[in-house]
C-alpha atoms as a PDB file:
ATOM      1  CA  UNK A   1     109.775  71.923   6.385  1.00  0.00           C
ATOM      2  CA  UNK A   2     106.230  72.127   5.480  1.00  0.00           C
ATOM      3  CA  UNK A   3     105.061  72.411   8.727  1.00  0.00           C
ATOM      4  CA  UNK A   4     107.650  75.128   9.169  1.00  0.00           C
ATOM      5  CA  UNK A   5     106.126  77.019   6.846  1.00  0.00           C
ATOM      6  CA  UNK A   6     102.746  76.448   8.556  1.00  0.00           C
ATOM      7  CA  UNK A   7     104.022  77.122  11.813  1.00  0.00           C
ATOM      8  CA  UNK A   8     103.137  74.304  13.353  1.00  0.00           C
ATOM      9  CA  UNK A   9     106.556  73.845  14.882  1.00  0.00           C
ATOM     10  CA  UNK A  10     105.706  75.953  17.353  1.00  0.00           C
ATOM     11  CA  UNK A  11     102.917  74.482  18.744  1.00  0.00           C
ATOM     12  CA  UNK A  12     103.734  70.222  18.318  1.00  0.00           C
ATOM     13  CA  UNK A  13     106.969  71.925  20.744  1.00  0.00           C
ATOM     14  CA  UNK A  14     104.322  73.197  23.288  1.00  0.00           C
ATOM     15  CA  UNK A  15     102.596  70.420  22.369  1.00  0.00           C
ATOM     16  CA  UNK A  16     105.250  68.091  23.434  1.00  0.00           C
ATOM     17  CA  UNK A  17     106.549  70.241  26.464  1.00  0.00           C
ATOM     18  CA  UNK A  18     102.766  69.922  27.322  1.00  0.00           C
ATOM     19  CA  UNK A  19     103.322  65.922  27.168  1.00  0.00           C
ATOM     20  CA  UNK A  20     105.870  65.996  29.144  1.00  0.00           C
ATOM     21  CA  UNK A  21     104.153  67.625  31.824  1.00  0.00           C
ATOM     22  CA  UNK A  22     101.727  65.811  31.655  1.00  0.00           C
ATOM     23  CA  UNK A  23     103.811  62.312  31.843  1.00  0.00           C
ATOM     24  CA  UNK A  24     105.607  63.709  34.759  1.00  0.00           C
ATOM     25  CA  UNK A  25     102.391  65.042  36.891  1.00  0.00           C
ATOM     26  CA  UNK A  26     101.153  61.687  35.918  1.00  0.00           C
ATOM     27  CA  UNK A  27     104.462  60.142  37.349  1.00  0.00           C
ATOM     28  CA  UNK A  28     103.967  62.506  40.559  1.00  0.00           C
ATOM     29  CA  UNK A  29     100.198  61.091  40.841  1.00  0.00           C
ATOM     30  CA  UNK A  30     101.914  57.629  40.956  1.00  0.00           C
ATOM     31  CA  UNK A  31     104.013  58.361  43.543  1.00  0.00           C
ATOM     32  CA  UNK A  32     100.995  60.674  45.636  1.00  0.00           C
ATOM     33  CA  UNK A  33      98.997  56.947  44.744  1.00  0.00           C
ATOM     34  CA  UNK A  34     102.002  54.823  46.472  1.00  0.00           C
ATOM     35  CA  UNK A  35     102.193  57.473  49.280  1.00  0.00           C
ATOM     36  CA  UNK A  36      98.374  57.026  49.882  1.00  0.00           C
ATOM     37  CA  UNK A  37      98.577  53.625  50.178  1.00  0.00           C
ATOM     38  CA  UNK A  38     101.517  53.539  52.486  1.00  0.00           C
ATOM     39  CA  UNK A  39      99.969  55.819  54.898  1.00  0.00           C
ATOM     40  CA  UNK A  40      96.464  54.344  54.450  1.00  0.00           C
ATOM     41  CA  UNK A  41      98.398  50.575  55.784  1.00  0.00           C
ATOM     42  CA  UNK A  42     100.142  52.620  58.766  1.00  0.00           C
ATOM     43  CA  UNK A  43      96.918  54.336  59.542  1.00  0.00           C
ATOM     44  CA  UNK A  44      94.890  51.297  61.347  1.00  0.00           C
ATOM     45  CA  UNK A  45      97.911  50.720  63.279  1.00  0.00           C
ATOM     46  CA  UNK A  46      97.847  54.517  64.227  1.00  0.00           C
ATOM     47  CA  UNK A  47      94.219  54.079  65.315  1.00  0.00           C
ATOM     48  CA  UNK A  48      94.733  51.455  67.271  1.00  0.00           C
ATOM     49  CA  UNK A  49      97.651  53.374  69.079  1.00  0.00           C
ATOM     50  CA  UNK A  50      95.697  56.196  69.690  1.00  0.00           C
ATOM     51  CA  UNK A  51      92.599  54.316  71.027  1.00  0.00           C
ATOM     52  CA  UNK A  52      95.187  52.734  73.310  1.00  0.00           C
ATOM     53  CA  UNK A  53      96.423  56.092  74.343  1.00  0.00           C
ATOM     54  CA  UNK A  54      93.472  57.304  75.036  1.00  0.00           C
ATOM     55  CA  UNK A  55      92.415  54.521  76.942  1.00  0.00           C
ATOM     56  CA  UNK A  56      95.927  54.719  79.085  1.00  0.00           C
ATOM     57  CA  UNK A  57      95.129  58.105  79.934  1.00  0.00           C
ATOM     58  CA  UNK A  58      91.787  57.532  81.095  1.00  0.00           C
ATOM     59  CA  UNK A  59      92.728  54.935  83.170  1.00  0.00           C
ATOM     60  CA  UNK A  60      95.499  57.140  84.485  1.00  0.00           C
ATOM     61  CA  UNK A  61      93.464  59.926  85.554  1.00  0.00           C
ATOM     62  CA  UNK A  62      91.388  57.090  87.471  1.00  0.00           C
ATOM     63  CA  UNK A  63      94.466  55.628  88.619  1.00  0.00           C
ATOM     64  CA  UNK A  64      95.267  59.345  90.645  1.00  0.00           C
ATOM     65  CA  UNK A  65      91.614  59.765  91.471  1.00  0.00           C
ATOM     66  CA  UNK A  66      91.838  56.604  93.261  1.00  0.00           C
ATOM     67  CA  UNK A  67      95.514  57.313  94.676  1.00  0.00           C
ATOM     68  CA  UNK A  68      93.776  60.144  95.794  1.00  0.00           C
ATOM     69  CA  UNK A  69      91.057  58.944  97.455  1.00  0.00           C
ATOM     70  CA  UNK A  70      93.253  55.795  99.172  1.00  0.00           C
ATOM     71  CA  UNK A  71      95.407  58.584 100.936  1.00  0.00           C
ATOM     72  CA  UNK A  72      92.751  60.783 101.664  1.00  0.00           C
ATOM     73  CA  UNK A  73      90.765  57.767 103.603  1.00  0.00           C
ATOM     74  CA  UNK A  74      94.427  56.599 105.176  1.00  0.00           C
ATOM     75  CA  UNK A  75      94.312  60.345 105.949  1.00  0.00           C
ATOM     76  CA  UNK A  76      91.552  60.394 108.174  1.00  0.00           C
ATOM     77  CA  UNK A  77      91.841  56.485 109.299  1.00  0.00           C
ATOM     78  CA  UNK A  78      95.326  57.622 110.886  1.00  0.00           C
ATOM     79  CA  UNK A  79      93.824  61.155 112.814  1.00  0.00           C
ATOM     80  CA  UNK A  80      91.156  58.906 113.974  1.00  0.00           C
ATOM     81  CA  UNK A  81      93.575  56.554 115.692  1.00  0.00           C
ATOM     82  CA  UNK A  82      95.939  59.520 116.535  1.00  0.00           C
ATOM     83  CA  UNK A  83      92.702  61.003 118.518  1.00  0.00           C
ATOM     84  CA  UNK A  84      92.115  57.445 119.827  1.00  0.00           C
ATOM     85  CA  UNK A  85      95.609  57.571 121.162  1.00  0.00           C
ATOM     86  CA  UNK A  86      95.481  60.805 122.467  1.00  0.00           C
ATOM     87  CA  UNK A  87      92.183  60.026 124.647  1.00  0.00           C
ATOM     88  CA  UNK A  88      94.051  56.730 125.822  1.00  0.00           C
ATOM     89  CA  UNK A  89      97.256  58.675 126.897  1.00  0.00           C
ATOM     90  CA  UNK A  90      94.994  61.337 128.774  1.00  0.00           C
ATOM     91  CA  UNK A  91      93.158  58.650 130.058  1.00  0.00           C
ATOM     92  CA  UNK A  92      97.004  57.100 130.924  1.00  0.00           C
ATOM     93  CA  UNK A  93      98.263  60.389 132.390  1.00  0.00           C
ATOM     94  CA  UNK A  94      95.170  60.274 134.938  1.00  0.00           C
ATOM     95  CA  UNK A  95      95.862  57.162 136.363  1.00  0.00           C
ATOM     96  CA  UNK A  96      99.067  57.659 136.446  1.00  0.00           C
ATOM     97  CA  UNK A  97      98.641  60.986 138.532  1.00  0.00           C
ATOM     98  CA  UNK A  98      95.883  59.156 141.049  1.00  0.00           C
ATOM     99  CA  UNK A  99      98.643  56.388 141.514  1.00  0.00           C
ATOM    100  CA  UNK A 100     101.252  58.534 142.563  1.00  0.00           C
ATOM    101  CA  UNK A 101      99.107  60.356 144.442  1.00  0.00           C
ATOM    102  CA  UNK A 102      98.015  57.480 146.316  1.00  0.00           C
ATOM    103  CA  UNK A 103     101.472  55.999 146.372  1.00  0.00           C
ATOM    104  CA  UNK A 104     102.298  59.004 148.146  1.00  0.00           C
ATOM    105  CA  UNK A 105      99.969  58.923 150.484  1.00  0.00           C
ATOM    106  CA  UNK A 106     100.580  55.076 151.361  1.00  0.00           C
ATOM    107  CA  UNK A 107     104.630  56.129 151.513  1.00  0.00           C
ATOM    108  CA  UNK A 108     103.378  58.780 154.201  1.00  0.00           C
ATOM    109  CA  UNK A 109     101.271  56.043 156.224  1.00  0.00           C
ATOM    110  CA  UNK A 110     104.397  53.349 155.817  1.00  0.00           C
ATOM    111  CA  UNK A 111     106.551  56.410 157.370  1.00  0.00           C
ATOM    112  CA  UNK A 112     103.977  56.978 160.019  1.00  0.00           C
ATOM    113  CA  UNK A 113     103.743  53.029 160.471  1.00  0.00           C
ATOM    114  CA  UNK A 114     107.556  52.619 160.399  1.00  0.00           C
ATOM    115  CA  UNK A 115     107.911  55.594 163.492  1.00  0.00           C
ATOM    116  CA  UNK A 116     105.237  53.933 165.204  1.00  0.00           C
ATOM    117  CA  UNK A 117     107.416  50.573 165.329  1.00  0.00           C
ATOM    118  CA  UNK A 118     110.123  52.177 166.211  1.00  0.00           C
ATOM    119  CA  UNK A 119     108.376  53.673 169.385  1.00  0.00           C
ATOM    120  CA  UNK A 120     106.773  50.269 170.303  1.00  0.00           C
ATOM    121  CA  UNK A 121     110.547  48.862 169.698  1.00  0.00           C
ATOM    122  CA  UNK A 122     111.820  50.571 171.716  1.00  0.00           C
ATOM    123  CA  UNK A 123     108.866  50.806 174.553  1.00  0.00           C
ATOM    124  CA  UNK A 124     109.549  47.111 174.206  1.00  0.00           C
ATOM    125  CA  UNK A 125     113.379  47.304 174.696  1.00  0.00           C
ATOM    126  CA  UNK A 126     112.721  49.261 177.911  1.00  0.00           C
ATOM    127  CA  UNK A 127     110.276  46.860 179.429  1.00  0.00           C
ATOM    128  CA  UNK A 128     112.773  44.122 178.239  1.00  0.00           C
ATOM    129  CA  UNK A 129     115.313  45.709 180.095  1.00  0.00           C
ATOM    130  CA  UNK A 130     112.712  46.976 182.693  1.00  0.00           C
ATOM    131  CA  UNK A 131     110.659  43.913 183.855  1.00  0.00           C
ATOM    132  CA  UNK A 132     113.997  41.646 184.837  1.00  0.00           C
ATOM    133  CA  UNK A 133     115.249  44.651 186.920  1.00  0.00           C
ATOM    134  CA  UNK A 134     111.439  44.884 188.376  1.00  0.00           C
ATOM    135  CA  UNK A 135     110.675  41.201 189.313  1.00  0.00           C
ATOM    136  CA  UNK A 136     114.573  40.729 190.654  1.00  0.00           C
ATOM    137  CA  UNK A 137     113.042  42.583 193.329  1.00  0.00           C
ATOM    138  CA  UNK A 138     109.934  41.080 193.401  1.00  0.00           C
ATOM    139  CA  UNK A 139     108.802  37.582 193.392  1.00  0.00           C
ATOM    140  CA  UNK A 140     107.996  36.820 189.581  1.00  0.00           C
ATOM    141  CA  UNK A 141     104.769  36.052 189.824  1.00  0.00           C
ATOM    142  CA  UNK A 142     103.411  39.076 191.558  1.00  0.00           C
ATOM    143  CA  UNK A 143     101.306  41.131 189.759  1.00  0.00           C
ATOM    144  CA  UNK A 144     103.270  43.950 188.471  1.00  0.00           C
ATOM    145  CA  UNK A 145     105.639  41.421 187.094  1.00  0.00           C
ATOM    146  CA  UNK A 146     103.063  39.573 185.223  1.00  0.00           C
ATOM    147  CA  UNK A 147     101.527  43.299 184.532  1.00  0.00           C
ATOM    148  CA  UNK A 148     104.906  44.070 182.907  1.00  0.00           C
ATOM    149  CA  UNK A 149     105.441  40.042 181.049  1.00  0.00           C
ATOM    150  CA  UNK A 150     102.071  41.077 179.514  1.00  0.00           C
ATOM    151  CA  UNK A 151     102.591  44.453 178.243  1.00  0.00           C
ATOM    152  CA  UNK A 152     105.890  43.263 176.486  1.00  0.00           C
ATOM    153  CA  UNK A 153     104.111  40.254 174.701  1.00  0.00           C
ATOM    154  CA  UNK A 154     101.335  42.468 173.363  1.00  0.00           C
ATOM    155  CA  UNK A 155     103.453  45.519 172.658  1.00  0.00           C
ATOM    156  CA  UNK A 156     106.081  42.530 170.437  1.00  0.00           C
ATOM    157  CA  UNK A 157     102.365  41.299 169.025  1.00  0.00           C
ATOM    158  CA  UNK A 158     101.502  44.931 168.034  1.00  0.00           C
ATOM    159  CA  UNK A 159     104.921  45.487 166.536  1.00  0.00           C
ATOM    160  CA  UNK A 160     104.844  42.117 164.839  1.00  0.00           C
ATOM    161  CA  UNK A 161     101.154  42.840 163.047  1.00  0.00           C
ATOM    162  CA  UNK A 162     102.122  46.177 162.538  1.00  0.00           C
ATOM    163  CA  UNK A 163     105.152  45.080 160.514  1.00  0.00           C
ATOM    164  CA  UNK A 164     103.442  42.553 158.518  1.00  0.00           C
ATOM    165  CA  UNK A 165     100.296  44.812 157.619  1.00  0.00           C
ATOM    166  CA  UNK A 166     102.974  47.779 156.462  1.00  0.00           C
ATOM    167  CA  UNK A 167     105.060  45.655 154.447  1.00  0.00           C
ATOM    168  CA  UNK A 168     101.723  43.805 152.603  1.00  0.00           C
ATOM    169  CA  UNK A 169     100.516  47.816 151.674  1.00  0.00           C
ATOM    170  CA  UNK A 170     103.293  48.482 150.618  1.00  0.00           C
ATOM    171  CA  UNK A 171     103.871  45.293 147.722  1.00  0.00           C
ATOM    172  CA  UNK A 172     100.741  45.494 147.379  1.00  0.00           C
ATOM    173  CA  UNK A 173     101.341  49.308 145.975  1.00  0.00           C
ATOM    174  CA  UNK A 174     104.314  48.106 144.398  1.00  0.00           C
ATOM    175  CA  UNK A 175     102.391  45.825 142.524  1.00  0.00           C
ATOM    176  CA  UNK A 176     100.050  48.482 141.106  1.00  0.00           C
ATOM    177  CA  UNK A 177     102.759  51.062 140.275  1.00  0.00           C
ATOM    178  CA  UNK A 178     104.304  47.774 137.927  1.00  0.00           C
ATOM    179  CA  UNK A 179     101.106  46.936 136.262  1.00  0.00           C
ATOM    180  CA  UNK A 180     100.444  50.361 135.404  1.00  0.00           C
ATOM    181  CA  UNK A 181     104.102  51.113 134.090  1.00  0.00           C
ATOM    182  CA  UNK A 182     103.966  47.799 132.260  1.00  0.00           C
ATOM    183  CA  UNK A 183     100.267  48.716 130.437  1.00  0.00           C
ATOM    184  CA  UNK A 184     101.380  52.401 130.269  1.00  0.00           C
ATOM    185  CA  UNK A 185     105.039  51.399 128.490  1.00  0.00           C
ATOM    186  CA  UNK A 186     103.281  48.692 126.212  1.00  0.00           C
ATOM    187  CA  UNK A 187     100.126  51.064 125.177  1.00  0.00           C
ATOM    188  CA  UNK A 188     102.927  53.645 124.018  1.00  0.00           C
ATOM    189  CA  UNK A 189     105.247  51.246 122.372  1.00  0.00           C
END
């Protein structure tokens, strides 16, 4: 009552009110205190996370670069062989070409060959079938029999080389047009 009358009542209310404020910003300082610390014992761990991360995306970027750098050098190592190729296969085509050429020109000289043993054939068929008809007349040993007897053994010796040269040319290009296929098919494959 006195301190009605004094009008203190007014002010130990503010003055409480004020306490109580003040207990609960204290309170909230607490909490702001317990906060801190919480986040100050994640906060090392965050470091160390984000020096990682940074670290991980360094080594990334070097990781492309590199990636990079490997494709661009397989790149160029793989047009250098494809030119290499290229030059081979040219060099391939040309061969190729002069072989058939020459092929071509040995399969015209077997033709020629292979007419010209005909013709001696048959020269030789008709002084077979001449010479037994000549020296029935004849004694056998006169000269135009032996004359004839002659001819025929040389003209079957001329047919005989003439055979065995023509078929050697032609194995032998046989041969050539084999090994080159061969090389050719296993230079490609």
């Amino acid at each position: 009552m006195f301190e009605e009358a004094a009008g203190i009542v007014k002010f130990k209310a503010r003055k409480e009110e004020a306490d109580k404020k003040l207990q609960r910003t204290l309170e909230n300082l607490e909490r702001v205190d317990d906060i801190l610390d919480e986040l100050t014992k994640r906060l090392k761990p965050l470091e160390e996370q984000s020096r990682n991360a940074r670290v991980y995306l360094e080594l990334s970027t070097e990781l492309k670069d590199l990636d990079l750098n490997l494709f661009l050098i397989r790149s160029d190592r793989a047009r250098a062989r494809l030119s290499e190729l290229e030059s081979e296969l040219l060099t391939v085509q040309t061969i190729l070409a002069d072989t058939e050429s020459n092929l071509t020109d040995k399969t015209t000289r077997r033709d020629e060959t292979q007419n010209r043993i005909d013709q001696l054939e048959e020269a030789i068929t008709k002084a077979r079938t001449d010479a037994p008809s000549m020296c029935t007349n004849r004694r056998r040993s006169s000269p135009p029999c032996k004359a004839a007897a002659r001819r025929a053994a040389r003209t079957a010796s001329a047919s005989s080389a003439s055979r065995r040269k023509h078929r050697s040319g032609w194995r032998k290009s046989r041969r050539i047009m084999h090994g080159f296929r061969r090389t050719w098919r296993s230079s490609t494959a």
